[in-house]
N, C-alpha and C. Protein backbone atom coordinates (compact mmCIF):
# COMPACT_ATOMS: atom_id res chain seq x y z
N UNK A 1 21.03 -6.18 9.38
CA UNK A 1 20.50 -5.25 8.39
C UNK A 1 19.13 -5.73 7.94
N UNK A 2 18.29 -4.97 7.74
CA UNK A 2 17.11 -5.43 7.43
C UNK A 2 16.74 -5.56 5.88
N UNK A 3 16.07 -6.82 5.39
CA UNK A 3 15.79 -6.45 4.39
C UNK A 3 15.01 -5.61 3.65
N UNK A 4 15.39 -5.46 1.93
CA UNK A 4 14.52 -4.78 1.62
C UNK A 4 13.52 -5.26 0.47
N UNK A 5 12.59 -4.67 0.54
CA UNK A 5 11.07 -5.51 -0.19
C UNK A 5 10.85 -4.95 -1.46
N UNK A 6 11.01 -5.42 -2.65
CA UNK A 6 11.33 -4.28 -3.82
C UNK A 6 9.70 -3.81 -3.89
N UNK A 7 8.45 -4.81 -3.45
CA UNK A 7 7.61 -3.95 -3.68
C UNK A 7 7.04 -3.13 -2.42
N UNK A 8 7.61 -3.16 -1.03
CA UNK A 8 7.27 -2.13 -0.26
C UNK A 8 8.00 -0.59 -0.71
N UNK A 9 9.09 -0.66 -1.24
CA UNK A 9 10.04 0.55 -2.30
C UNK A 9 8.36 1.18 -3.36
N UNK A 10 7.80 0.08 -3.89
CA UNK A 10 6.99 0.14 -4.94
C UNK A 10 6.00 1.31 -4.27
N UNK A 11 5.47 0.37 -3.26
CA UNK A 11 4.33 0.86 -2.64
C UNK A 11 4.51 2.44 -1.79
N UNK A 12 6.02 2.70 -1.12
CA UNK A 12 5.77 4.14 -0.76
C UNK A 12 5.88 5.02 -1.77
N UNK A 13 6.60 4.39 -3.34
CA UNK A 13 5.89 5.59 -4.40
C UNK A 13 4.62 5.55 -4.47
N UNK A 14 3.83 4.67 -5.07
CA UNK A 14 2.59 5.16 -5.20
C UNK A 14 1.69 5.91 -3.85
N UNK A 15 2.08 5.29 -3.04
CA UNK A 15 1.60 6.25 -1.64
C UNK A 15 1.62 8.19 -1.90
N UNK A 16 2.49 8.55 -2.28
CA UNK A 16 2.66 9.74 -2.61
C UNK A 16 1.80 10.31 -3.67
N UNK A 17 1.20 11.63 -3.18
CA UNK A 17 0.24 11.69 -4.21
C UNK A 17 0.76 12.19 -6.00
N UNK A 18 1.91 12.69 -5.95
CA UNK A 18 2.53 13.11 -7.10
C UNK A 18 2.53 11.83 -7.77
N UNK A 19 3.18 10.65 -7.23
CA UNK A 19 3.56 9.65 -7.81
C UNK A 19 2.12 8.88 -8.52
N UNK A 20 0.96 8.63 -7.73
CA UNK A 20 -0.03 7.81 -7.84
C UNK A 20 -0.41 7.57 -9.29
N UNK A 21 -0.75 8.48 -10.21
CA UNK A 21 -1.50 8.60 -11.20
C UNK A 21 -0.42 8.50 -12.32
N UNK A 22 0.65 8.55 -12.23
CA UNK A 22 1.64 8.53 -13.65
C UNK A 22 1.55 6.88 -14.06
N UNK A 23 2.11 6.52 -15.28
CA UNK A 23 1.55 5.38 -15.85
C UNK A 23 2.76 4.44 -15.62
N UNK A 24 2.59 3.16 -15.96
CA UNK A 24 3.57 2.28 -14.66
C UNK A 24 4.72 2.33 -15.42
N UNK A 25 5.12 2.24 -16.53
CA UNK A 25 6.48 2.62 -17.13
C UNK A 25 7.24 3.66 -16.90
N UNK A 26 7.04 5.19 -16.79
CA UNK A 26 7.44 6.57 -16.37
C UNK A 26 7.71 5.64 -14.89
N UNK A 27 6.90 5.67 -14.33
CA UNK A 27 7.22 5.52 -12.43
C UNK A 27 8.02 4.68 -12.88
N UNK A 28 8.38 3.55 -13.31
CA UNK A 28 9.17 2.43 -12.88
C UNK A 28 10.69 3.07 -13.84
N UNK A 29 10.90 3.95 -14.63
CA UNK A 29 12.00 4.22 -14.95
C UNK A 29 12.26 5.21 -13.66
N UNK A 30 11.64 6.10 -13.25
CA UNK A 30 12.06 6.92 -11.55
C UNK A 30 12.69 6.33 -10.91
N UNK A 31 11.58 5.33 -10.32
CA UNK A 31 12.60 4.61 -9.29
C UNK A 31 13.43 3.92 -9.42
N UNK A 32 13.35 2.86 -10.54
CA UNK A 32 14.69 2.23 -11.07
C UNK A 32 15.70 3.45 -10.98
N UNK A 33 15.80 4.46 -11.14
CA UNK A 33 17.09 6.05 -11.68
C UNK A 33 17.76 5.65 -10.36
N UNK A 34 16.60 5.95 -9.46
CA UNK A 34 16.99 6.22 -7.64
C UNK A 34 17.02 4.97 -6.48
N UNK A 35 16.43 3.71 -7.21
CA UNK A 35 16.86 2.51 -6.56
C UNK A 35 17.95 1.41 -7.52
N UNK A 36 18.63 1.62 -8.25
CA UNK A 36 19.54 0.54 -9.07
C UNK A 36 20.20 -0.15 -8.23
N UNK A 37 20.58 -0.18 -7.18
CA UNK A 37 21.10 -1.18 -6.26
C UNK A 37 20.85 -2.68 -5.92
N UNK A 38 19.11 -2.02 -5.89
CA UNK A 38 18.28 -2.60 -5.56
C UNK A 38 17.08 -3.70 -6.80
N UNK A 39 16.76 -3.04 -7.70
CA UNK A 39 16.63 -3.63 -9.20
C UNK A 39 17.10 -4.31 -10.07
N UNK A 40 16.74 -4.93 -10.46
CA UNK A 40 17.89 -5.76 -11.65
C UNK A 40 17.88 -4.73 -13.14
N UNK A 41 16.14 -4.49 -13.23
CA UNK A 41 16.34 -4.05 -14.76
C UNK A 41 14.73 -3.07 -14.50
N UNK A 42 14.85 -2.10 -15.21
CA UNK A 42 13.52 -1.63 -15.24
C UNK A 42 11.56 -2.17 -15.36
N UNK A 43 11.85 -3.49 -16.27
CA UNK A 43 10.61 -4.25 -16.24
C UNK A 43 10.61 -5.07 -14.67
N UNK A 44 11.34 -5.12 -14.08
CA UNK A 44 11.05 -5.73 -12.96
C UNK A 44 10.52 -4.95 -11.70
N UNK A 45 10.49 -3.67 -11.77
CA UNK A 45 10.34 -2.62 -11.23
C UNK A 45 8.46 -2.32 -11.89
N UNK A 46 8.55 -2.43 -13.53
CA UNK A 46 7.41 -2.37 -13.97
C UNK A 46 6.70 -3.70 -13.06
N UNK A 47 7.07 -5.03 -13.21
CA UNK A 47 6.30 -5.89 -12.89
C UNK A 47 5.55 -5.66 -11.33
N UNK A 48 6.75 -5.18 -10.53
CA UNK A 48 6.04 -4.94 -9.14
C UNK A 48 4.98 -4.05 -9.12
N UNK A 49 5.12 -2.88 -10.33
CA UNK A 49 3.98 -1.53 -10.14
C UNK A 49 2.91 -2.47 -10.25
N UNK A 50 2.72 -3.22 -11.71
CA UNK A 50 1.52 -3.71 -12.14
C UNK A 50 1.26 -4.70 -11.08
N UNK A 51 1.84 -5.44 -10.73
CA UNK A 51 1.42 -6.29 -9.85
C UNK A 51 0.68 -5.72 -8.61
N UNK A 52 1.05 -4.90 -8.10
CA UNK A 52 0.43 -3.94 -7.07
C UNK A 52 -1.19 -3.09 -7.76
N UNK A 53 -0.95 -2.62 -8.77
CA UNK A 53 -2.47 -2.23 -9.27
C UNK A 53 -3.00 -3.13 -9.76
N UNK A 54 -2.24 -4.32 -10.01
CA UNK A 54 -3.89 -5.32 -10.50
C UNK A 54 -3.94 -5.43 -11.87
N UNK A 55 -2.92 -4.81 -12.90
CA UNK A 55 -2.93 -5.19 -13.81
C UNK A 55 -1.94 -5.89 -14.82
N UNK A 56 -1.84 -6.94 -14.23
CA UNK A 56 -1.18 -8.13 -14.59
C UNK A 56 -1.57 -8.94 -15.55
N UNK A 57 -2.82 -8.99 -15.78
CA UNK A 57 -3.69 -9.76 -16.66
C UNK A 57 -4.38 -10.34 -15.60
N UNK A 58 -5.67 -11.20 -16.16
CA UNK A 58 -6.28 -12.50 -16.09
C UNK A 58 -5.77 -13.11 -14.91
N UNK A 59 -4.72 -14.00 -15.03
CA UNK A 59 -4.59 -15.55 -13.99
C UNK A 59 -4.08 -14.44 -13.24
N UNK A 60 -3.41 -13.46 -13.12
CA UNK A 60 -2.17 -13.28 -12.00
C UNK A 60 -2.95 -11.62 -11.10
N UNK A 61 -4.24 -11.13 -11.44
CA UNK A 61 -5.19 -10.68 -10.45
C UNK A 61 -5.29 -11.56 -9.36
N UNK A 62 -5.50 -12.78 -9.75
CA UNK A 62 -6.19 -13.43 -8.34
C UNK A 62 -4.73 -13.42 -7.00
N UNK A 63 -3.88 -13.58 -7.53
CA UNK A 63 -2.61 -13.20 -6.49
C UNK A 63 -2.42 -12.14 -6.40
N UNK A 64 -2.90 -10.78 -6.46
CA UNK A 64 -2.69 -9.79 -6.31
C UNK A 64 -3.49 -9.63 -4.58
N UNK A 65 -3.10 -8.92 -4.06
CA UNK A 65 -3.78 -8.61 -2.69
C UNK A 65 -4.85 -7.27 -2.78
N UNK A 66 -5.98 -7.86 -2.80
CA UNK A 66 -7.14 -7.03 -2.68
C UNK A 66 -6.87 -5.58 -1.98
N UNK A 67 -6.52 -5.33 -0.96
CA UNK A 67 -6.43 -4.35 -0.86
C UNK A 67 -5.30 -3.32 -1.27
N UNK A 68 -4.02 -3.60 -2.26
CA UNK A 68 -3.53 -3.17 -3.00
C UNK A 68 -4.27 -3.02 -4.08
N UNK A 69 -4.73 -3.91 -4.91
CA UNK A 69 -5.65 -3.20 -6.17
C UNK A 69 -7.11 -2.03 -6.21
N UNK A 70 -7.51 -2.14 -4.98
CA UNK A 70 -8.23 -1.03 -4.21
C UNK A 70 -7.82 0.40 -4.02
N UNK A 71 -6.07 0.03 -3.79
CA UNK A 71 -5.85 1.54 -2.91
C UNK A 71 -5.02 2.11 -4.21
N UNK A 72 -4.25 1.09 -5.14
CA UNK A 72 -3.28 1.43 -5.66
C UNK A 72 -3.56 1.38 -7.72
N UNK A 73 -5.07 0.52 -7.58
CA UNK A 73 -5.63 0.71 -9.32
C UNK A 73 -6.82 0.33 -9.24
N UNK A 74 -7.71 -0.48 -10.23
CA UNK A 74 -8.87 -0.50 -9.97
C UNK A 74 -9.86 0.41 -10.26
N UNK A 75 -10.43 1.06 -8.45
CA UNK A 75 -11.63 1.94 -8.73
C UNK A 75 -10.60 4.12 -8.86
N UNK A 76 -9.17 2.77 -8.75
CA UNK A 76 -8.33 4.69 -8.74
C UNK A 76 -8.45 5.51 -10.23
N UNK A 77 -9.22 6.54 -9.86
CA UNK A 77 -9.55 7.40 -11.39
C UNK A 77 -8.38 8.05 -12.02
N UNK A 78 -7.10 7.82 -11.61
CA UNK A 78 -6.02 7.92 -12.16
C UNK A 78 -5.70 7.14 -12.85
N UNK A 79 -6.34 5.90 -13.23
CA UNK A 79 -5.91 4.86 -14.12
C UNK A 79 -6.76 4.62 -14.72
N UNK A 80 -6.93 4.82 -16.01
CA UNK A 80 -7.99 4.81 -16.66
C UNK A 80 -7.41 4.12 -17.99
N UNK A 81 -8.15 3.28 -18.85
CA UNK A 81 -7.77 2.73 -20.10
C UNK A 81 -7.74 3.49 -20.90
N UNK A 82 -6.38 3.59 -21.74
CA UNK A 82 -6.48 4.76 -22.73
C UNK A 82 -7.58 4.76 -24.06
N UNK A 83 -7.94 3.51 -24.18
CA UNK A 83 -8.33 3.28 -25.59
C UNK A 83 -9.98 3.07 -25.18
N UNK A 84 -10.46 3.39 -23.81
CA UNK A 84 -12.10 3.65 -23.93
C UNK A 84 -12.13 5.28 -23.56
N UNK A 85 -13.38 5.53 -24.32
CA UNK A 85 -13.87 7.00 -24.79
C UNK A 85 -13.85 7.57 -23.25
């Protein structure tokens, strides 16, 4: 049986364009609904989103893989900081 990668699960949501732009809490209660097997708890599901867009904070960008924070947050105009004008 092959394994499974909780953040390749991560990554074909955001692949989808419906999915891309919703904010990482909403997505990560989705798929947590439709992967619980697979999850322990909903923040861990959050941790993989953020970890995949890059916003982790500070120290834990630099382990993020460049071309996930490219495709998946970053320069994506779906993610935008709520609290600048």
């Amino acid at each position: 049986m092959a394994r499974i990668y909780k953040v390749d699960i991560c990554r074909a949501y955001l692949d989808k364009k419906k999915y891309c732009k919703m904010p990482s809490l909403t997505l990560a209660k989705l798929i947590y609904s439709e992967n619980i097997e697979v999850f322990t708890t909903v923040e861990s599901v959050r941790d993989a989103l953020r970890r995949l867009r890059g916003v982790n904070g500070g120290d834990r960008v630099k382990e993020a893989h460049k071309k996930d924070i490219a495709k998946y947050g970053g320069d994506n105009p779906g993610m935008k900081n709520p609290f600048e004008p």
